[in-house]
Protein backbone atom coordinates (compact mmCIF):
# COMPACT_ATOMS: atom_id res chain seq x y z
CA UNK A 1 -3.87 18.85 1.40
CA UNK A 2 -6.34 20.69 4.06
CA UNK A 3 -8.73 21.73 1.63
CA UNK A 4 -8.59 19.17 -1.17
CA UNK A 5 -11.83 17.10 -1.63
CA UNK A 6 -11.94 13.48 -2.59
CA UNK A 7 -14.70 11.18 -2.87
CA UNK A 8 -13.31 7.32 -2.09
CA UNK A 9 -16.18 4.80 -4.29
CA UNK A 10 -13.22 2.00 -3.45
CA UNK A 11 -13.42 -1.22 -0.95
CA UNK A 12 -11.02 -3.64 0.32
CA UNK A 13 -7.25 -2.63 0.32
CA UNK A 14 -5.64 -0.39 -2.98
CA UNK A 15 -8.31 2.32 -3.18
CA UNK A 16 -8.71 2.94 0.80
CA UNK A 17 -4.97 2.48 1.64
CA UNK A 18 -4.27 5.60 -1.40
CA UNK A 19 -7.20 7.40 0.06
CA UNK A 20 -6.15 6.82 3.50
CA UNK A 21 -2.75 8.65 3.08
CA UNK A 22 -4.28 12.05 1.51
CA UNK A 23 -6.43 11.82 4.26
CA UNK A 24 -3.06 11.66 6.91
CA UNK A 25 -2.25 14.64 4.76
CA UNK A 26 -5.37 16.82 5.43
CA UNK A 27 -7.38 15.78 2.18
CA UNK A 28 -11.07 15.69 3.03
CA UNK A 29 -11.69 12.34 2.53
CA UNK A 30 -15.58 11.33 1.83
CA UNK A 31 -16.09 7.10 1.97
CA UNK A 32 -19.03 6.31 -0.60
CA UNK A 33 -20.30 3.30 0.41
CA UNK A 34 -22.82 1.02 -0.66
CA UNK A 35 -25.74 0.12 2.23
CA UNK A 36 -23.64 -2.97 2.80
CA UNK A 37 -20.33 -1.72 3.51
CA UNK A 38 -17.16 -1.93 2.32
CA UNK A 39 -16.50 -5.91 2.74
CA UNK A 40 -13.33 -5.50 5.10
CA UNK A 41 -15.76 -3.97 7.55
CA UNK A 42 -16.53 -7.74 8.25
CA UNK A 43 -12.96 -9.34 7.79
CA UNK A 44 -11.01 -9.96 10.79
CA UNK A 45 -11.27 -9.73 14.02
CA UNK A 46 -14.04 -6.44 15.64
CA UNK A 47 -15.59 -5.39 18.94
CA UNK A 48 -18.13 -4.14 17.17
CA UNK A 49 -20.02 -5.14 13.85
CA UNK A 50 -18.77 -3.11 10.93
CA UNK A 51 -15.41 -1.84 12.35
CA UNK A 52 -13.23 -4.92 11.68
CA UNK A 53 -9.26 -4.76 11.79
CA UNK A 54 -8.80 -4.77 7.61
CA UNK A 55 -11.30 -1.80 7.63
CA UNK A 56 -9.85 -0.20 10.67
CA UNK A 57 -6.47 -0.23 9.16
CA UNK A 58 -6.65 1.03 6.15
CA UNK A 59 -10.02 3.63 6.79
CA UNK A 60 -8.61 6.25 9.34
CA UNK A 61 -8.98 9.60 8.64
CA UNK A 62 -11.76 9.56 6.36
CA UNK A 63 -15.76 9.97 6.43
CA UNK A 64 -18.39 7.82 5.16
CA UNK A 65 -21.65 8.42 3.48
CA UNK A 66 -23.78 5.26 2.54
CA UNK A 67 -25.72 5.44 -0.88
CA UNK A 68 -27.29 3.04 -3.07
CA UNK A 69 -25.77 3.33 -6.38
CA UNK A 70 -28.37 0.87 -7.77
CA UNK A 71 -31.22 3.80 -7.49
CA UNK A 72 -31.55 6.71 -9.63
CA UNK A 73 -31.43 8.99 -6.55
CA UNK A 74 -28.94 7.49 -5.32
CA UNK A 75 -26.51 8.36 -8.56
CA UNK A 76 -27.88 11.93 -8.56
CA UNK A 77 -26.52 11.76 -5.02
CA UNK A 78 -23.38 10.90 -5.83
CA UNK A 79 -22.96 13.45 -8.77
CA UNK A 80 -24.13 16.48 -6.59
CA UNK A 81 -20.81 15.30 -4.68
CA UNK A 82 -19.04 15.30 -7.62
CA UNK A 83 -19.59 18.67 -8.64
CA UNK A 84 -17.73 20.02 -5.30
CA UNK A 85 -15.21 17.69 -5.46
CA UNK A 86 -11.37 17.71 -6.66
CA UNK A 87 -10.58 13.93 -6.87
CA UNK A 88 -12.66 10.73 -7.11
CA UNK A 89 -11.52 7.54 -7.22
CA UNK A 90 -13.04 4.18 -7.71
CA UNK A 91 -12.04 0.64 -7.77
CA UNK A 92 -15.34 -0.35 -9.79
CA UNK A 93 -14.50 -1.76 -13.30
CA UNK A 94 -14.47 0.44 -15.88
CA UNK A 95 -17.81 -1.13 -17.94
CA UNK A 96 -19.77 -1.24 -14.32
CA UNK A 97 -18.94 2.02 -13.56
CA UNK A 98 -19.85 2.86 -17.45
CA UNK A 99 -23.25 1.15 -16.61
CA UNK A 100 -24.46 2.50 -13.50
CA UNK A 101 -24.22 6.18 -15.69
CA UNK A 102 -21.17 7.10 -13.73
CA UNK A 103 -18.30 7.05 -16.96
CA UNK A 104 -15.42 9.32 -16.65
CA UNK A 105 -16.85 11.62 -19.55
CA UNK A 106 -20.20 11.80 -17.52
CA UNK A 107 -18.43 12.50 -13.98
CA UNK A 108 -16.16 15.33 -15.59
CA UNK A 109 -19.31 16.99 -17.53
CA UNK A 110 -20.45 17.75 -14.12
CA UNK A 111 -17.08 18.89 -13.12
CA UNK A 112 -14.41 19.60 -15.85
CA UNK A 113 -11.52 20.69 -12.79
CA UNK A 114 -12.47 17.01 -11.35
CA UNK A 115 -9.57 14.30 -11.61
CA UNK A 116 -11.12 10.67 -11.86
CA UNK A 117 -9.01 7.94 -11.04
CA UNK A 118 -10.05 4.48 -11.74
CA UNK A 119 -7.89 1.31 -10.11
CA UNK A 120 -8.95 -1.97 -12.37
CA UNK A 121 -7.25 -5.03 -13.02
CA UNK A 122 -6.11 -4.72 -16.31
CA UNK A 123 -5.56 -2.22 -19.17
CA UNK A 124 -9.03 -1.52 -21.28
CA UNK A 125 -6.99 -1.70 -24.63
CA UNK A 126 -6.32 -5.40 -24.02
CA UNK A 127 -7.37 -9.42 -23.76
CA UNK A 128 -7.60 -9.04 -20.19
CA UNK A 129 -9.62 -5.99 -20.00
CA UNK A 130 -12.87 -6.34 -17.67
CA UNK A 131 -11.33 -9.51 -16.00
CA UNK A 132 -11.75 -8.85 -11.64
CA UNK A 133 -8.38 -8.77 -10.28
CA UNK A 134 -7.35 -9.09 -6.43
CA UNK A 135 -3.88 -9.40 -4.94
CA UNK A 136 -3.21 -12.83 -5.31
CA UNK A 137 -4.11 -13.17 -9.24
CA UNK A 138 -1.74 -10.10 -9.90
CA UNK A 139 0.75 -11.26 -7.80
CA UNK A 140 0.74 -14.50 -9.80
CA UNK A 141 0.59 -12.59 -13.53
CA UNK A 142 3.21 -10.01 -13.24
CA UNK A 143 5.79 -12.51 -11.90
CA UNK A 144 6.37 -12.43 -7.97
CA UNK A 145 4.69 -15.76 -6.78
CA UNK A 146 7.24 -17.15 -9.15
CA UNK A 147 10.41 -16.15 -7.87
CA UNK A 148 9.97 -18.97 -4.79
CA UNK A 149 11.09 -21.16 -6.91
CA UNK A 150 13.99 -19.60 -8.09
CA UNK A 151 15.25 -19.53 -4.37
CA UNK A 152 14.99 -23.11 -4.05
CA UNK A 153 11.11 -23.16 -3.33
CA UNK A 154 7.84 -23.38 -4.52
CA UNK A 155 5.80 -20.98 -5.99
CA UNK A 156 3.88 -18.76 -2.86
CA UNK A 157 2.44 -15.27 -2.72
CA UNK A 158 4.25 -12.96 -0.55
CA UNK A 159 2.60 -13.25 3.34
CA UNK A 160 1.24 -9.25 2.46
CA UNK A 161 -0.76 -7.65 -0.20
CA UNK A 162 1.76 -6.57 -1.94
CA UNK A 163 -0.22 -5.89 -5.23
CA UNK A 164 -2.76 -3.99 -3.55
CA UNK A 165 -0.34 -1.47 -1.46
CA UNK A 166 2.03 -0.83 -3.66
CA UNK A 167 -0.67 0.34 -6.61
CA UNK A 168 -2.06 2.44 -3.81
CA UNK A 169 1.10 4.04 -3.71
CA UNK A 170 1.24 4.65 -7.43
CA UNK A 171 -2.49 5.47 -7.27
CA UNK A 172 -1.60 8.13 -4.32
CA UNK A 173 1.25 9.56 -6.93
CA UNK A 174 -1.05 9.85 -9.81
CA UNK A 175 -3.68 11.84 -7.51
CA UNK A 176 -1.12 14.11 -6.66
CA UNK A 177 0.27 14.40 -10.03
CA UNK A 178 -3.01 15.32 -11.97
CA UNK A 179 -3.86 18.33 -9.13
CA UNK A 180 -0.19 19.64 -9.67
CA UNK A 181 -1.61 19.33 -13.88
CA UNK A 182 -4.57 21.01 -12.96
CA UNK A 183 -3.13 24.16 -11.19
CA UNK A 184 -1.01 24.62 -14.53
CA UNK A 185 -4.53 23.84 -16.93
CA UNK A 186 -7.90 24.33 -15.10
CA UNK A 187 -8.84 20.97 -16.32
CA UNK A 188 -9.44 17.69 -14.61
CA UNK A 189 -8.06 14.11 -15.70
CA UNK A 190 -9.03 10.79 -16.26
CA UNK A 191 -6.47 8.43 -14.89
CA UNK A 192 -6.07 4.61 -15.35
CA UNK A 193 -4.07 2.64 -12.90
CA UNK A 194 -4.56 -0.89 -14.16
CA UNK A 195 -2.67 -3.46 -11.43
CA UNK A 196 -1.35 -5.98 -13.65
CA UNK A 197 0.65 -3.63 -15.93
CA UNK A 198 1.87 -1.15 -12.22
CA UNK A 199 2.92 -4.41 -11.06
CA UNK A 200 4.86 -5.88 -13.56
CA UNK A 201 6.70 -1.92 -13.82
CA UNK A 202 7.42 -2.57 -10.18
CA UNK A 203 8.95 -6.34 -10.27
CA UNK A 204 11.09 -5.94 -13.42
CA UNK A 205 13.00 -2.61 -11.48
CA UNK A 206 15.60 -5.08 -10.35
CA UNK A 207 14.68 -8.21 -12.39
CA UNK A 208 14.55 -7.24 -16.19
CA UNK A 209 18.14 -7.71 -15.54
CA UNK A 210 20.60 -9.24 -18.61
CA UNK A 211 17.25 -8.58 -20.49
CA UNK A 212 17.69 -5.21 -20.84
CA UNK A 213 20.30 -5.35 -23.48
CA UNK A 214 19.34 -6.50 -26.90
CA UNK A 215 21.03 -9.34 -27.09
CA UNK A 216 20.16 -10.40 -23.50
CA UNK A 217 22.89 -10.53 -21.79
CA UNK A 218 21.59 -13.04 -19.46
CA UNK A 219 17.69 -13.90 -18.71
CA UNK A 220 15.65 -11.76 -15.96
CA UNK A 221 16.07 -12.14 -12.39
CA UNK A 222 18.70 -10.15 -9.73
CA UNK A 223 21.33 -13.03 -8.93
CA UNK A 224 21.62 -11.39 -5.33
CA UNK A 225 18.29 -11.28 -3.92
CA UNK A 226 17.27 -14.48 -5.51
CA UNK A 227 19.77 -16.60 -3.46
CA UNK A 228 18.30 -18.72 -1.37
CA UNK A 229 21.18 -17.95 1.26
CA UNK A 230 19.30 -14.29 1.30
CA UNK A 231 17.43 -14.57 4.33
CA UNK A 232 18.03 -14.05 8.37
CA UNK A 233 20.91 -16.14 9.42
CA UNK A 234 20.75 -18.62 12.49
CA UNK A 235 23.21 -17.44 15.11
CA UNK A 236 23.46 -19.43 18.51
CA UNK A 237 20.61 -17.80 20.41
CA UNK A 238 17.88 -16.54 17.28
CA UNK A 239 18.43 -14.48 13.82
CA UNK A 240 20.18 -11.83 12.40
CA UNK A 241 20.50 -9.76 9.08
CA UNK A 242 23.02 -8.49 9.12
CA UNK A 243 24.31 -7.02 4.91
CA UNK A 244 27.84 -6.59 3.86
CA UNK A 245 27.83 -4.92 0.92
CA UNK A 246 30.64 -2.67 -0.10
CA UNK A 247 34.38 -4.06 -0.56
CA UNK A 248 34.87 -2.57 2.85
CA UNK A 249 32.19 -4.30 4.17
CA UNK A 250 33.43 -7.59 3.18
CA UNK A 251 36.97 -7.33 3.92
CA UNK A 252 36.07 -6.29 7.54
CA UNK A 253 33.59 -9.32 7.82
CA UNK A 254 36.50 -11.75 6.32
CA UNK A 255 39.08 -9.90 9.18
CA UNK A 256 36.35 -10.64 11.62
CA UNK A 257 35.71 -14.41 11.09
CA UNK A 258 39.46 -14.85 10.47
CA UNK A 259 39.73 -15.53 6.79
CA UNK A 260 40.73 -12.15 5.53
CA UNK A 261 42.48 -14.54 2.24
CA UNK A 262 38.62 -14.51 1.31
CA UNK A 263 39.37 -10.59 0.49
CA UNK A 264 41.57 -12.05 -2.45
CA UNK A 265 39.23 -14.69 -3.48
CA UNK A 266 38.73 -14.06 -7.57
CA UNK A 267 35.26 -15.01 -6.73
CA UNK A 268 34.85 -12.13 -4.33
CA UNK A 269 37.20 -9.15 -5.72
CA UNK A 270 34.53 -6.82 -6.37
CA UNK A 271 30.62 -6.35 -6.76
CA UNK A 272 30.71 -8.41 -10.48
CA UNK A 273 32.31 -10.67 -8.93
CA UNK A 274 30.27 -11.37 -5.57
CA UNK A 275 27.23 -10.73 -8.07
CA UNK A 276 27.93 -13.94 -9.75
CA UNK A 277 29.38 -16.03 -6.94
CA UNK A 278 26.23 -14.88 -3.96
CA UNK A 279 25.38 -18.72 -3.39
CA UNK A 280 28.64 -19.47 -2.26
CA UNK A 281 29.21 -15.85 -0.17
CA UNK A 282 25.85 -16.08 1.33
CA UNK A 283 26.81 -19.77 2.37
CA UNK A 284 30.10 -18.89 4.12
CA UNK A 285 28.56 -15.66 5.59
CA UNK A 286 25.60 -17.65 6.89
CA UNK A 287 28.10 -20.40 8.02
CA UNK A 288 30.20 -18.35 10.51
CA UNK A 289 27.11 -16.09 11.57
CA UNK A 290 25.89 -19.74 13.25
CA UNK A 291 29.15 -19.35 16.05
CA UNK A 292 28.33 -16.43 17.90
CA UNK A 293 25.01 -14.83 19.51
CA UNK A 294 22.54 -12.47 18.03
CA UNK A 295 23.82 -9.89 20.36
CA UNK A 296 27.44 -10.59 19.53
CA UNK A 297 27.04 -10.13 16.16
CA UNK A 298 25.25 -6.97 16.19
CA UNK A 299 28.01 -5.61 18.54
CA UNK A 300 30.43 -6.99 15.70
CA UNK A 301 28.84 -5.01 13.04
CA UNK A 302 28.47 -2.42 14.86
CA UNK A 303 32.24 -1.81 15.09
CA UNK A 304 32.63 -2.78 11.78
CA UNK A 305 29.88 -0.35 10.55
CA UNK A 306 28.53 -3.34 8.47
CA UNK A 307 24.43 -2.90 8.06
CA UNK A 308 22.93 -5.55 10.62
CA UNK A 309 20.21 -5.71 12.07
CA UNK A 310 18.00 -8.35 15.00
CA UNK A 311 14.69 -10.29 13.76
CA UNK A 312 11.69 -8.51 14.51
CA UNK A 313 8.66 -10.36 14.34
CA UNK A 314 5.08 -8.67 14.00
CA UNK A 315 4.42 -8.51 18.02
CA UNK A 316 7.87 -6.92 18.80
CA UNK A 317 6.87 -3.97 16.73
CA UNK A 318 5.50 -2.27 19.00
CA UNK A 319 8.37 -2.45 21.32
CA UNK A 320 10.95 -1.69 18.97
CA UNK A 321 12.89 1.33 20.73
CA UNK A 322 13.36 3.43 17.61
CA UNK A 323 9.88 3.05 16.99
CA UNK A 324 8.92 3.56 20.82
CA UNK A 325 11.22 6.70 20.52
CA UNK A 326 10.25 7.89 17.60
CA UNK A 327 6.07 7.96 18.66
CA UNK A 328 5.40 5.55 15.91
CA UNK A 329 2.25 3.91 17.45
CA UNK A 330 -0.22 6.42 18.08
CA UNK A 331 -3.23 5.63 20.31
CA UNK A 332 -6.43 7.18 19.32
CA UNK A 333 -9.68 7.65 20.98
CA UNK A 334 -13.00 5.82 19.71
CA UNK A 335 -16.12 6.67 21.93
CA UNK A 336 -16.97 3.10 21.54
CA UNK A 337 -14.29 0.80 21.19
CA UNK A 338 -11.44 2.83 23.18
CA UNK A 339 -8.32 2.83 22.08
CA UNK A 340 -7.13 2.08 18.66
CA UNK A 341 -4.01 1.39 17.71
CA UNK A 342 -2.64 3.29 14.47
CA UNK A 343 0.93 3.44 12.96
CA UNK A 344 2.07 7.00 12.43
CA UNK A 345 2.35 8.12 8.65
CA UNK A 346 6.12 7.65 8.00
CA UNK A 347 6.71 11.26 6.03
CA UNK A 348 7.35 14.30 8.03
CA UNK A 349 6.89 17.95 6.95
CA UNK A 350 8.95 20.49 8.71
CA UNK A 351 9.45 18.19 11.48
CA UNK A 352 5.46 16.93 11.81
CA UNK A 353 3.08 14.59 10.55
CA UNK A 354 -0.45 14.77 10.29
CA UNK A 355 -3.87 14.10 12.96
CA UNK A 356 -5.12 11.20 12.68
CA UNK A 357 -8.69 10.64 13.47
CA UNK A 358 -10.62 7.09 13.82
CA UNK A 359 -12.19 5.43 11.04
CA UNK A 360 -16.29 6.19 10.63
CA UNK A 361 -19.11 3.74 10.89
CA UNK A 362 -21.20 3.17 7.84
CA UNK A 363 -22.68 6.37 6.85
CA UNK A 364 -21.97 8.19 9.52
CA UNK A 365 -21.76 11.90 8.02
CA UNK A 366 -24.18 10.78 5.35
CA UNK A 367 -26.65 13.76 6.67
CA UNK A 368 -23.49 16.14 7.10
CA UNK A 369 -22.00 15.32 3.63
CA UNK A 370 -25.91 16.00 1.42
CA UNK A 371 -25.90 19.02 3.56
CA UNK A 372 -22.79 20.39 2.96
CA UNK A 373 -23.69 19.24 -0.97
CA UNK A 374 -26.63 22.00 -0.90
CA UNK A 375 -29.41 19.42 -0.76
CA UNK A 376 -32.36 20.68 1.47
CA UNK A 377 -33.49 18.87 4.84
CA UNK A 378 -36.42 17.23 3.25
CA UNK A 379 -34.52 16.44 0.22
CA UNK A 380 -31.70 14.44 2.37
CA UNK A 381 -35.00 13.04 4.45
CA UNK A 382 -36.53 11.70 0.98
CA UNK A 383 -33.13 9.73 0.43
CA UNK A 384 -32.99 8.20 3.99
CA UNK A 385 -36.68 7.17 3.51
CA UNK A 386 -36.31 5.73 0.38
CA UNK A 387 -33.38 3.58 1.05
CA UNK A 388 -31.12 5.45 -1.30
CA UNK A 389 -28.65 7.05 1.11
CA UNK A 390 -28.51 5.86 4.84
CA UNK A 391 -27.43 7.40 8.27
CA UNK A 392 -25.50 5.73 11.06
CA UNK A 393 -26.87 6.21 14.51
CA UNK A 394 -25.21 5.72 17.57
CA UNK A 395 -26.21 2.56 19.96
CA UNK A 396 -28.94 3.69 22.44
C-alpha cells in the first residue's frame, strides 16, 4: 500500500487496530488527534506519559498530528489533509462529525477520489442510530455475552474486545474494497460500518443454525461449540485440546482409550450423529483425557494425527517455539523507552511481511504533515500559536 494515504480521526481500539494493519502494509498512515490524545494513550501500564500499552499496541506504524477540531482553523486544517488524501476514517458519530462541518458530502467536495469510512455504533436508518457504542454494549446486543449461559454459565463478555477487532477487520476490508472501486470509477465512497449490525453478521455464521430454514428446523445456536464439555481437558499434569473431528479421528481416539465399540455407538456413527449427542462425547473424551499426561497425550495424537494441541497461557507466548521460529515477536527500537515489543503481522507476501516502526507521540509530525499539506512556515506557526494544531518536542 506504499503510497496510499489515510488520515486515522479514530481513538481507542476498532479504528486504530484497521488503521494499524494498512499501515503494516505500507499505507501512510496520518493519526489526527485531538490536543488531548487518543484516551488509550493513558490506559495501562507506560514508562512514559502518553505512550501507554493499549495505545502502543494498536498505534505502530502510523504518524500523528494533533489539531483542535473545535476551532475553525483547526477544521480547515484537517480538510487541506483531506484534499491529498485517499482514505479517511473516523470513529466520530455520524451527527458530531455532521456538526463540526466535517459530513461525508463536505469531506468528498474537497476530494471526490477520497473514500470516507465512518465506524459508529449503529445503523443511521434506525431506533438505535446516534446511541455511543463500545465493546461491551455490542457484545451484549448482537448475542455473544449470551451464549455463557447456554454452556452451563452465566452471561460474561468474552476476556478480549472482540467487537472492536473484529469490525476493524471488516473496516480494513471495506478500505480495501472501495480503492479496488475507485481504480475501476475515479470516484471516492462513503462507507458505513455500523458495529451492532457487523457483529450480529459475524455471530449468526455458525449460530443462525435450524433457523435458517423456514420452518426452523431447530432454534439458533451450534450444538458443538456450545457444549460445555468444549473446553481444555484436565490431564494428570495440566491441559490439553486436543479435537477429534473426522470419523477417522474418532475411531482412532476410541482404539486408543480401548473402547473402539464406541465406533458403533448409534450416537456416534457419523457427524449428525456426534452433532446431536456432543454432551455425552465431550464427557467421555474429557473423561479418559484425565489418565494420562499432557505430554502423553500430545504424543498420542500425534500418532494418531488427531488435532491436539498444549495450553498456552498469555506469558508462554512468547516462548512458543513455532512462534520463536517463525520471528513472530519483533523487537523494535524507541529512542526513549528501548525496546518494544510488537507481534509480527500474520500475512506474508512473497515470503515477507512488512517494517514496522514505533508508535508516535502526540503530534509528533504535526509540522511535517502541514508542510507536506502546502501550508507555509508562518501559516503552520499561526496554528501552533493559536492552539489549533500542536507539535511534540522531545524531553530536554
Amino acid at each position: 500500500m506504499d503510497g496510499v494515504r489515510i488520515l486515522d480521526m479514530t481513538s481507542v481500539m476498532l479504528g486504530p487496530y484497521a488503521t494499524q494493519m494498512l499501515g503494516d502494509y505500507g499505507a501512510d498512515v496520518i493519526k489526527v488527534e485531538a490536543p488531548s490524545g487518543d484516551t488509550t494513550r493513558r490506559t495501562g501500564p507506560t514508562p512514559e506519559p502518553g505512550m501507554a500499552a493499549t495505545f502502543v499496541g494498536a498505534n505502530r506504524n502510523k504518524r500523528s498530528i494533533a489539531l483542535d477540531l473545535k476551532t475553525e482553523d483547526g477544521r480547515e486544517a484537517l480538510l487541506r489533509l483531506a484534499e491529498g488524501a485517499d482514505v479517511l476514517v473516523t470513529s466520530v458519530r455520524p451527527h458530531k462529525m455532521a456538526a463540526l462541518g466535517l459530513s461525508p458530502e463536505t469531506l468528498r467536495a474537497r476530494n471526490p477520489r477520497l473514500v470516507v469510512v465512518a465506524t459508529f455504533g449503529f445503523g443511521e436508518d434506525g431506533p438505535y442510530a446516534g446511541r455511543p457504542a463500545y465493546d461491551d454494549i455490542i457484545q451484549s446486543l448482537c448475542g455473544l455475552s449470551a451464549l455463557g449461559e447456554r454452556q452451563g454459565g452465566a452471561p460474561a463478555h468474552l476476556p478480549t474486545v472482540l467487537a472492536d477487532k473484529t469490525c476493524a477487520l471488516f473496516a480494513t476490508q471495506a478500505i480495501l474494497m472501495a480503492l479496488l472501486a475507485r481504480t475501476r470509477t475515479g470516484e471516492g465512497a462513503y462507507v458505513e460500518l455500523p458495529m451492532f449490525e457487523a457483529m450480529v453478521n459475524f455471530t449468526l455464521v455458525e449460530h443462525l443454525y435450524g433457523a435458517h430454514f423456514s420452518p426452523p428446523l431447530g432454534g439458533p445456536g451450534y450444538e458443538r461449540v456450545l457444549s460445555p464439555w468444549r473446553r481444555p481437558y484436565p490431564t494428570q499434569d495440566g491441559h490439553v485440546c486436543l479435537l477429534p473431528y473426522t470419523d477417522e479421528h474418532w475411531h482412532r481416539f476410541f482404539a486408543e482409550i480401548g473402547c473402539p465399540e464406541l465406533a458403533d455407538d448409534a450416537r456416534f456413527a457419523g457427524i449428525a450423529a456426534r452433532t446431536r449427542h456432543i454432551d455425552a462425547l465431550y464427557e467421555i473424551l474429557g473423561r479418559h483425557v484425565r489418565s494420562r499426561s499432557t505430554a502423553a497425550w500430545l504424543e498420542a495424537c500425534e500418532r494418531l494425527d488427531i488435532p491436539a494441541a498444549p495450553l498456552n497461557r498469555l506469558e508462554d507466548l512468547e516462548s512458543d517455539p513455532h512462534l520463536r521460529e517463525t520471528g513472530f515477536f519483533r523487537r523494535v527500537p524507541d529512542p526513549f523507552m528501548g525496546e518494544l515489543t510488537m507481534p509480527a503481522p500474520p500475512i506474508r507476501f512473497d515470503g515477507a511481511t512488512g517494517s514496522l516502526r514505533r508508535p508516535p507521540r502526540l503530534g509528533e509530525h504535526t509540522t511535517e504533515i502541514l508542510r507536506d499539506a502546502g501550508l507555509a512556515p508562518d501559516r503552520i506557526a499561526e496554528l501552533l500559536r493559536t492552539g489549533a494544531a500542536l507539535q511534540w518536542r522531545p524531553p530536554s
